[in-house]
Structures are given as C-alpha cells and as structure tokens.
Protein backbone atom coordinates (compact mmCIF):
# COMPACT_ATOMS: atom_id res chain seq x y z
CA UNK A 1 57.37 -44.80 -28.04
CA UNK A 2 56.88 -45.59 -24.56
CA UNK A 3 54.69 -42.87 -23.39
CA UNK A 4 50.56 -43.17 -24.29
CA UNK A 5 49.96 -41.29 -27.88
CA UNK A 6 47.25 -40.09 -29.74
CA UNK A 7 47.02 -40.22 -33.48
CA UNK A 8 44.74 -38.16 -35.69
CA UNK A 9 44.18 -39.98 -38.94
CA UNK A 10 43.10 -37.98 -41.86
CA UNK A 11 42.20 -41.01 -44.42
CA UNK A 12 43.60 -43.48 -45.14
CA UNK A 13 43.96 -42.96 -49.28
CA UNK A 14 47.19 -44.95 -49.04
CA UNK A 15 45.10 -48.32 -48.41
CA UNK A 16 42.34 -47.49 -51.33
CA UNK A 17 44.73 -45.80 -53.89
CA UNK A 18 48.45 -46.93 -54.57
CA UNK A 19 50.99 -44.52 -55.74
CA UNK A 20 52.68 -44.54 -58.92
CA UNK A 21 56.61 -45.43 -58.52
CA UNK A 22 56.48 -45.98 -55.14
CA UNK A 23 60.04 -45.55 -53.90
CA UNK A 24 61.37 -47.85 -51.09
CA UNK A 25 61.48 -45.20 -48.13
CA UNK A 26 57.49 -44.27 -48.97
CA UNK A 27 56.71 -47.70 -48.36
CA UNK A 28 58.81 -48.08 -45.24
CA UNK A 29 56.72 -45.12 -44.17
CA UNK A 30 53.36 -46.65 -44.72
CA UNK A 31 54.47 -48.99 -42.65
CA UNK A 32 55.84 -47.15 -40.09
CA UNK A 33 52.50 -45.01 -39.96
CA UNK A 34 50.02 -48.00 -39.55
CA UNK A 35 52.36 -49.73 -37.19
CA UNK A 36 51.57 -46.67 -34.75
CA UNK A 37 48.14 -46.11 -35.53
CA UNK A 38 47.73 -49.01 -34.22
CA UNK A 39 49.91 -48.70 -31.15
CA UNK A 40 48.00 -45.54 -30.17
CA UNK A 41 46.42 -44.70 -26.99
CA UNK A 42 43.17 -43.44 -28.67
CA UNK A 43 42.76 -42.34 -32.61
CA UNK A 44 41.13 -39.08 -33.80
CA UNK A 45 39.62 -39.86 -37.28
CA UNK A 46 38.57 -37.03 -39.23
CA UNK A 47 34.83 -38.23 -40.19
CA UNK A 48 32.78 -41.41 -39.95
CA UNK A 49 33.96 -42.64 -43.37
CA UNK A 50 37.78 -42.25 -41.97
CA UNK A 51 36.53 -44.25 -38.87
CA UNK A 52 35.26 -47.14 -41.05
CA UNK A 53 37.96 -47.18 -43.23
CA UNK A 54 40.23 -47.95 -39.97
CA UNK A 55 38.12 -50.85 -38.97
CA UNK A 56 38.35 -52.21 -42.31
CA UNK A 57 41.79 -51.82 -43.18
CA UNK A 58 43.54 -51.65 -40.17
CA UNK A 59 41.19 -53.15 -37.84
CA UNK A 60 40.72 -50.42 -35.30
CA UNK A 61 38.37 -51.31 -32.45
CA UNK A 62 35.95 -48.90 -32.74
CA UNK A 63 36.06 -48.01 -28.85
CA UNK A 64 39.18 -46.51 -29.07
CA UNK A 65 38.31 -43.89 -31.67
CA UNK A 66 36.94 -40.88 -31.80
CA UNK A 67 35.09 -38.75 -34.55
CA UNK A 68 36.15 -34.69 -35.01
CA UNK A 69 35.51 -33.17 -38.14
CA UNK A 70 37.86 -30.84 -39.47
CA UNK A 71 37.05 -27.18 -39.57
CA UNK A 72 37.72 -23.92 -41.41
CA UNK A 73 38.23 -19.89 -40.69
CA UNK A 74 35.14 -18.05 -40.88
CA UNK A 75 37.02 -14.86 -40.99
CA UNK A 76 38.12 -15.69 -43.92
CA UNK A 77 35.97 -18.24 -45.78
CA UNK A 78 32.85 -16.21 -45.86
CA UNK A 79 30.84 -14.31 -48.87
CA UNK A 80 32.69 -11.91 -50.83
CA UNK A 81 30.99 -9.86 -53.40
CA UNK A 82 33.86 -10.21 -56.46
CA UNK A 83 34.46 -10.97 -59.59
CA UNK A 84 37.51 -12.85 -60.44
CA UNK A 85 36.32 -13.26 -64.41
CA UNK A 86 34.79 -11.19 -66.86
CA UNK A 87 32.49 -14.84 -67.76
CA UNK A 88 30.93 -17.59 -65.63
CA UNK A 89 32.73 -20.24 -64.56
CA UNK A 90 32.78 -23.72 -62.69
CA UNK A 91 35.59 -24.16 -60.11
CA UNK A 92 37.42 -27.18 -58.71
CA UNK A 93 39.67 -26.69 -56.13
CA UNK A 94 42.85 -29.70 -55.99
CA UNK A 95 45.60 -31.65 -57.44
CA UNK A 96 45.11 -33.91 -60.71
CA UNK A 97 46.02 -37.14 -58.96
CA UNK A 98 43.74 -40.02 -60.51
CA UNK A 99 41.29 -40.29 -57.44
CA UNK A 100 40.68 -36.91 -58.16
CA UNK A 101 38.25 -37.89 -60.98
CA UNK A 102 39.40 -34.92 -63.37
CA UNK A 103 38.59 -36.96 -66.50
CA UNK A 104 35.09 -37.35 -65.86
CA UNK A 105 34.81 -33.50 -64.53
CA UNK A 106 37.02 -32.43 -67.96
CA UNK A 107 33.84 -34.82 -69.97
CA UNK A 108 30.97 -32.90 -68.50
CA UNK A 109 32.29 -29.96 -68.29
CA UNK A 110 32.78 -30.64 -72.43
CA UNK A 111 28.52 -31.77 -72.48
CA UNK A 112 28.10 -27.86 -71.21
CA UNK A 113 29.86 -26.42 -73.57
CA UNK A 114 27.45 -26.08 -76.64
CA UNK A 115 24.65 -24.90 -73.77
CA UNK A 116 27.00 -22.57 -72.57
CA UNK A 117 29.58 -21.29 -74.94
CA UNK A 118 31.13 -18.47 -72.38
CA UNK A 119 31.48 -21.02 -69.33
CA UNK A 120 34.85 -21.49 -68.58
CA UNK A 121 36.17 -24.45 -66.48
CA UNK A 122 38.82 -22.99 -63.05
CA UNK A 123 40.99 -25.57 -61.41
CA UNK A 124 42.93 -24.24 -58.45
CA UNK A 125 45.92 -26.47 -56.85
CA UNK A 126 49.18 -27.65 -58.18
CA UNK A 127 49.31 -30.63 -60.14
CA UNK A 128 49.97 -33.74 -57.15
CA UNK A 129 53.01 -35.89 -56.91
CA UNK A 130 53.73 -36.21 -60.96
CA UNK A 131 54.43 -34.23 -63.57
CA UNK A 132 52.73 -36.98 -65.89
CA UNK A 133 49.16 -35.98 -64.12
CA UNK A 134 49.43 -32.71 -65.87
CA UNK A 135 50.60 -34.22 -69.29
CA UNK A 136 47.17 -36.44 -69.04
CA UNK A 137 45.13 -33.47 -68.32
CA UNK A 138 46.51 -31.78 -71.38
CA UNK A 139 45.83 -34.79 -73.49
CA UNK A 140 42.49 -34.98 -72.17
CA UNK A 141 41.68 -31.41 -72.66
CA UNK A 142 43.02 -31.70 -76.36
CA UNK A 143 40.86 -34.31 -76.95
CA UNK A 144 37.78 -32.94 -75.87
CA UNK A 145 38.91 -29.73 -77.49
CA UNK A 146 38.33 -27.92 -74.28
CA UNK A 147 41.99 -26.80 -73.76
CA UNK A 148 41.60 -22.94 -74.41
CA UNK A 149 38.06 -23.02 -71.34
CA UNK A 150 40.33 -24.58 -68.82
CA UNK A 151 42.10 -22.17 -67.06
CA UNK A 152 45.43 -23.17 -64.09
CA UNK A 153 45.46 -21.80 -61.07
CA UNK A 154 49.06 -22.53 -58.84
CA UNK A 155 48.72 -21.86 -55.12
CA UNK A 156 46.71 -18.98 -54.16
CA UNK A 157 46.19 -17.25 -50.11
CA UNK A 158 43.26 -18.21 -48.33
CA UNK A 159 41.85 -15.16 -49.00
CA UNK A 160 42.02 -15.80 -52.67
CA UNK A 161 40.52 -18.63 -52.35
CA UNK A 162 37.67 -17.49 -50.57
CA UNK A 163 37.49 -15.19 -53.80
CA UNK A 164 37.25 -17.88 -56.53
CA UNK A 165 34.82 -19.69 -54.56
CA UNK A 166 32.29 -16.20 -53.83
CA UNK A 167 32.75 -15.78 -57.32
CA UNK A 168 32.38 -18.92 -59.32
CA UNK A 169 28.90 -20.23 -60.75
CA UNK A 170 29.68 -23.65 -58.97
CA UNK A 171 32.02 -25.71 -57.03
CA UNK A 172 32.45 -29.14 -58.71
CA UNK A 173 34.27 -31.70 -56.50
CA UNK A 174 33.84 -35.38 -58.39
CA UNK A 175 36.50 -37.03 -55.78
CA UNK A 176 36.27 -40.94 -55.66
CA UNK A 177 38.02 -40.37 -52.13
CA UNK A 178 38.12 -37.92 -49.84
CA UNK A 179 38.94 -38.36 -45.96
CA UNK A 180 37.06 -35.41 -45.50
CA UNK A 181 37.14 -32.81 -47.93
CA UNK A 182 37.86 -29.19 -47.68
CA UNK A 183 36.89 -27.44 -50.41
CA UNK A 184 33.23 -28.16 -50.64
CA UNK A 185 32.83 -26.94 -47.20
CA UNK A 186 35.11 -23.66 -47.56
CA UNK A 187 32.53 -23.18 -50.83
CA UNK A 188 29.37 -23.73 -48.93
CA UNK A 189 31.04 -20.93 -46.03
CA UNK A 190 31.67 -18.67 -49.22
CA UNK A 191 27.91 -19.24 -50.66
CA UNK A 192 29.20 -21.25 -53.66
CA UNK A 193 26.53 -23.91 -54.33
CA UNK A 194 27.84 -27.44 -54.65
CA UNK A 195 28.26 -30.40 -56.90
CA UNK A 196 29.91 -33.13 -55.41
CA UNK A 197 30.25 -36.97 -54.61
CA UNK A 198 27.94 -39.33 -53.05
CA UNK A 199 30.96 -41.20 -51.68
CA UNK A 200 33.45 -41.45 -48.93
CA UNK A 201 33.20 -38.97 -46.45
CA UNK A 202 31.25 -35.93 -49.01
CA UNK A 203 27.80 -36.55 -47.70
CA UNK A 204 29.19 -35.96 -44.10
CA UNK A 205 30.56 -33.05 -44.80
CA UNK A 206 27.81 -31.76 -47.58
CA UNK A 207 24.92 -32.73 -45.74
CA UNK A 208 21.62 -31.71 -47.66
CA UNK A 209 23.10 -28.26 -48.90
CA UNK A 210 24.73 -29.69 -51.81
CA UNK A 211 23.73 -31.76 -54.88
CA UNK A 212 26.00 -35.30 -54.73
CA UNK A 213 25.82 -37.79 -57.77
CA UNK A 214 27.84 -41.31 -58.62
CA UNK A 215 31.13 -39.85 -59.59
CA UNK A 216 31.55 -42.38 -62.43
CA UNK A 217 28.44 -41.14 -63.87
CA UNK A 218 29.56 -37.94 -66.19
CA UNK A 219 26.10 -37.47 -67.49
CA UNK A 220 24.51 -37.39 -64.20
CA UNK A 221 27.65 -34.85 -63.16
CA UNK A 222 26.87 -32.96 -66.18
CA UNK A 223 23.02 -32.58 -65.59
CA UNK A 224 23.91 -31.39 -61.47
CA UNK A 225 25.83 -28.73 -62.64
CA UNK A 226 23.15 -27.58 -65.34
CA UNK A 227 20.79 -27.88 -63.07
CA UNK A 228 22.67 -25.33 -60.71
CA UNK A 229 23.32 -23.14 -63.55
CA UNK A 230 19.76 -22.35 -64.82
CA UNK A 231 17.37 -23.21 -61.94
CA UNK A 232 18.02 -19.74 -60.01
CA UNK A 233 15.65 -20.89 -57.80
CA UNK A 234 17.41 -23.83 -56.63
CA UNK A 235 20.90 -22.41 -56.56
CA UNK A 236 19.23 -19.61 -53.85
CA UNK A 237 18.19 -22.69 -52.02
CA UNK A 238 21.48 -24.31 -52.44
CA UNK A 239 23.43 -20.96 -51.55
CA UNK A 240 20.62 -20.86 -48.01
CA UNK A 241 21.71 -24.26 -46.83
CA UNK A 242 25.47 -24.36 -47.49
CA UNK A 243 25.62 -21.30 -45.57
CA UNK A 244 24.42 -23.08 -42.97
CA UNK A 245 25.73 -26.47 -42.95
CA UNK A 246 29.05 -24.89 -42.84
CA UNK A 247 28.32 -23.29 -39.72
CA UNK A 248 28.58 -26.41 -38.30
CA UNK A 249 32.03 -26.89 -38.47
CA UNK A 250 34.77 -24.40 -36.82
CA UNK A 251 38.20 -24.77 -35.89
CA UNK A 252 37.39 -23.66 -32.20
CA UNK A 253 34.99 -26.78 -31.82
CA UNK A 254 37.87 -28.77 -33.29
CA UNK A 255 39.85 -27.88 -30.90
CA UNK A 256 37.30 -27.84 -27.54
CA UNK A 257 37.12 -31.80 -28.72
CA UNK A 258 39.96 -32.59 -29.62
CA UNK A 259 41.08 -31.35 -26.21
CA UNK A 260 38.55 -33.44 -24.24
CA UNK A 261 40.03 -36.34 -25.97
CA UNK A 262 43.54 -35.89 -24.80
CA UNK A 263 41.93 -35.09 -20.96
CA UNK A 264 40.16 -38.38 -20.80
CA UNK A 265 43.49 -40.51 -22.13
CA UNK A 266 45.62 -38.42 -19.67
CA UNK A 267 43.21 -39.08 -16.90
CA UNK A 268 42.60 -42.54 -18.14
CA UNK A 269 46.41 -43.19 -17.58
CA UNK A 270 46.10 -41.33 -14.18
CA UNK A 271 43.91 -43.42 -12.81
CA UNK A 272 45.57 -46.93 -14.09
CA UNK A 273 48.31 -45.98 -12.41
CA UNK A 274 51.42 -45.76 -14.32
C-alpha cells in the first residue's frame, strides 16, 4: 500500500494465545496483519490494555496510537422486564475457546450448586474454532455432574440478547483475555450486575460497577457470584452503577473520534506535502 492507512487493532490474542492446528495460510496471515500494523499511518487500539499490548509485542511507538473504546446500541441493549426461565440463572455470553476460562466458570458454578439447587448455568455463543472445545466442555460438565444445569444457547439477535442479559441473576465473564470485551458492558446497559476479570482490558471497560476477581481463582469466582446472589443490597448497587458506566460508551462517540483521527492523518499528510 502506497497511500497513508489507518489500522484499528482489536487485541492482539494471536500474540498471547496460539491456535490449535494452525494451518499454513493462518500463519501467513498473522504475518501479513502485523507487517501492516506496523506500516500504518496511525493505529486505533480498542482500550489501553490493546495499546500496551502493541508496545510490547509489536513495538508500537506510543505517539502514533490512539485509544477509542468500542461501543454498543442503547436502543437495544437497555433494561427489559422478561423472563427467559422459569428458575434463576447465571449467564456467560461467548465461545469455549481455552482463554475463555470455561473450566474454572463450569467449577464454581458446581461450588453453588448445593446453596442453590434451582440455579441453572446459560452460555450463549457457538462453540469457537473446534469442535473438540465442545467435547471438553461436555467432559467437564460430566465430571462435575453439572451437565443437566448447563443449558446451550447458538446465535441469538441482539435483541435476544439484551433479553438473557435483563433477565439473568448475573453475568459471569472469567476471560484471561479480552481486547475489550463486549458482553460485560452490553450486561451493565441491560442492568445485569457483573462478575468478571481483573485482567486485560475488563477493568477498563467495568470500571467500579462490577465485581472483578483473579480468574484462576475459582473460589474467589465462586464467592463474587454468591455474593451477588444473596446480598440484594449490593446487587441494587451493582445494577445503579453498571447502568451508568455503560453510558459512557456509545457507538456515536466511537465514531465522532474515530473521525477526528482520520482528519488529523489526512491533514497531517496535507500539510507534509505529498
């Protein structure tokens, strides 16, 4: 490419996590992709963590990137007084990739249990790149003998989604990696309280509205969501501040940056010259 670019990098999960059975044309690709993140006029990274993850991997000067966070629909990601289930249930939204830190979720989820015999465990999102994800998570579930409180979810609308989250007891999001992470924010929008990571990009997007714990730790991920589940109080507080946390992010100013960004390279190039 000859002309000036601008790249918007969304993480960079391909430097932290490998895939399994790589083929030959996905690594070509990985090439080809940091070979012109780095060529780029000026980078858009997707949150702080995104930006620092481009320093370190790919070491990105940070004066030619910039920070937008992503956004979501408020039309649509908003309360919604519904009931999907006829019982109480935890939600995770996303694939079953490793990173995704299912197993751990799938162990306290299994510490609830004799608390809460009728709590039932949602997971919305297909199952990732592999069909051998899905054969773990059965194992898993078997073994914990959780399998018939785990309920699959394929691809729902927006609006759906909006639904499961406005109707679930709790959003639990254990990621080990996130670029910036979706779903906890389109939960907080819907006034589904929170359980999340303390890593990556999470407490960027989470702020003080949700409760974030050491993802490896299944006991401390166990005791966040029990805490959610029987202190009403806190869960009102929780419901109060994710409300308005996700206020703060909105397609339109996505877009009203993201445009001032391609101004100042454009008239950045004007004024060299060329």
């Amino acid at each position: 490419l000859h002309s000036p670019f601008i790249v918007t990098v969304h993480d960079l999960i391909r430097s932290r996590f490998s895939f399994s059975k790589e083929t030959l044309s996905e690594r070509i690709l990985l090439k080809l992709d940091k070979h012109y993140i780095k060529r780029a006029s000026h980078i858009i990274a997707v949150s702080q963590n995104t930006r620092k993850d481009l320093i370190k991997y790919l070491k990105i000067p940070d004066g030619k990137m910039s920070v937008i966070y992503n956004g979501i629909n408020h039309s649509i990601f908003k309360p919604y007084d519904v009931r999907i289930l006829d019982k109480p249930y935890i939600l995770y939204i996303g694939s079953e990739r490793p990173r995704k830190n299912l197993g751990r979720l799938f162990e306290a989820f299994a510490k609830l249990k004799g608390e809460f015999p009728e709590l039932k465990l949602v997971k919305v999102g297909v199952f990732g790149r592999s069909e051998g994800y899905r054969r773990n998570v059965m194992r898993k579930l078997a073994s914990l003998g959780i399998t018939q409180d785990v309920f699959f979810v394929a691809l729902v609308s927006e609006l759906d989604l909006a639904h499961y989250y406005s109707s679930a007891s709790l959003l639990a999001y254990p990621s080990l990696y996130e670029g910036f992470g979706l779903p906890p924010l389109e939960a907080m929008a819907c006034g589904c309280p929170v359980v999340t990571s303390n890593t990556s990009s999470m407490p960027e997007v989470v702020g003080k509205a949700g409760i974030m714990v050491d993802p490896y730790d299944t006991d401390s991920l166990a005791q966040a969501m029990r805490r959610v589940l029987t202190d009403d109080k806190l869960r009102e507080d929780m419901v109060g501040k994710g409300l308005e946390q996700a206020k703060r992010f909105s397609w339109e100013e996505t877009a009203r940056k993201t445009q001032e960004v391609y101004n100042k390279v454009a008239e950045r190039r004007a004024n060299s010259g060329l």
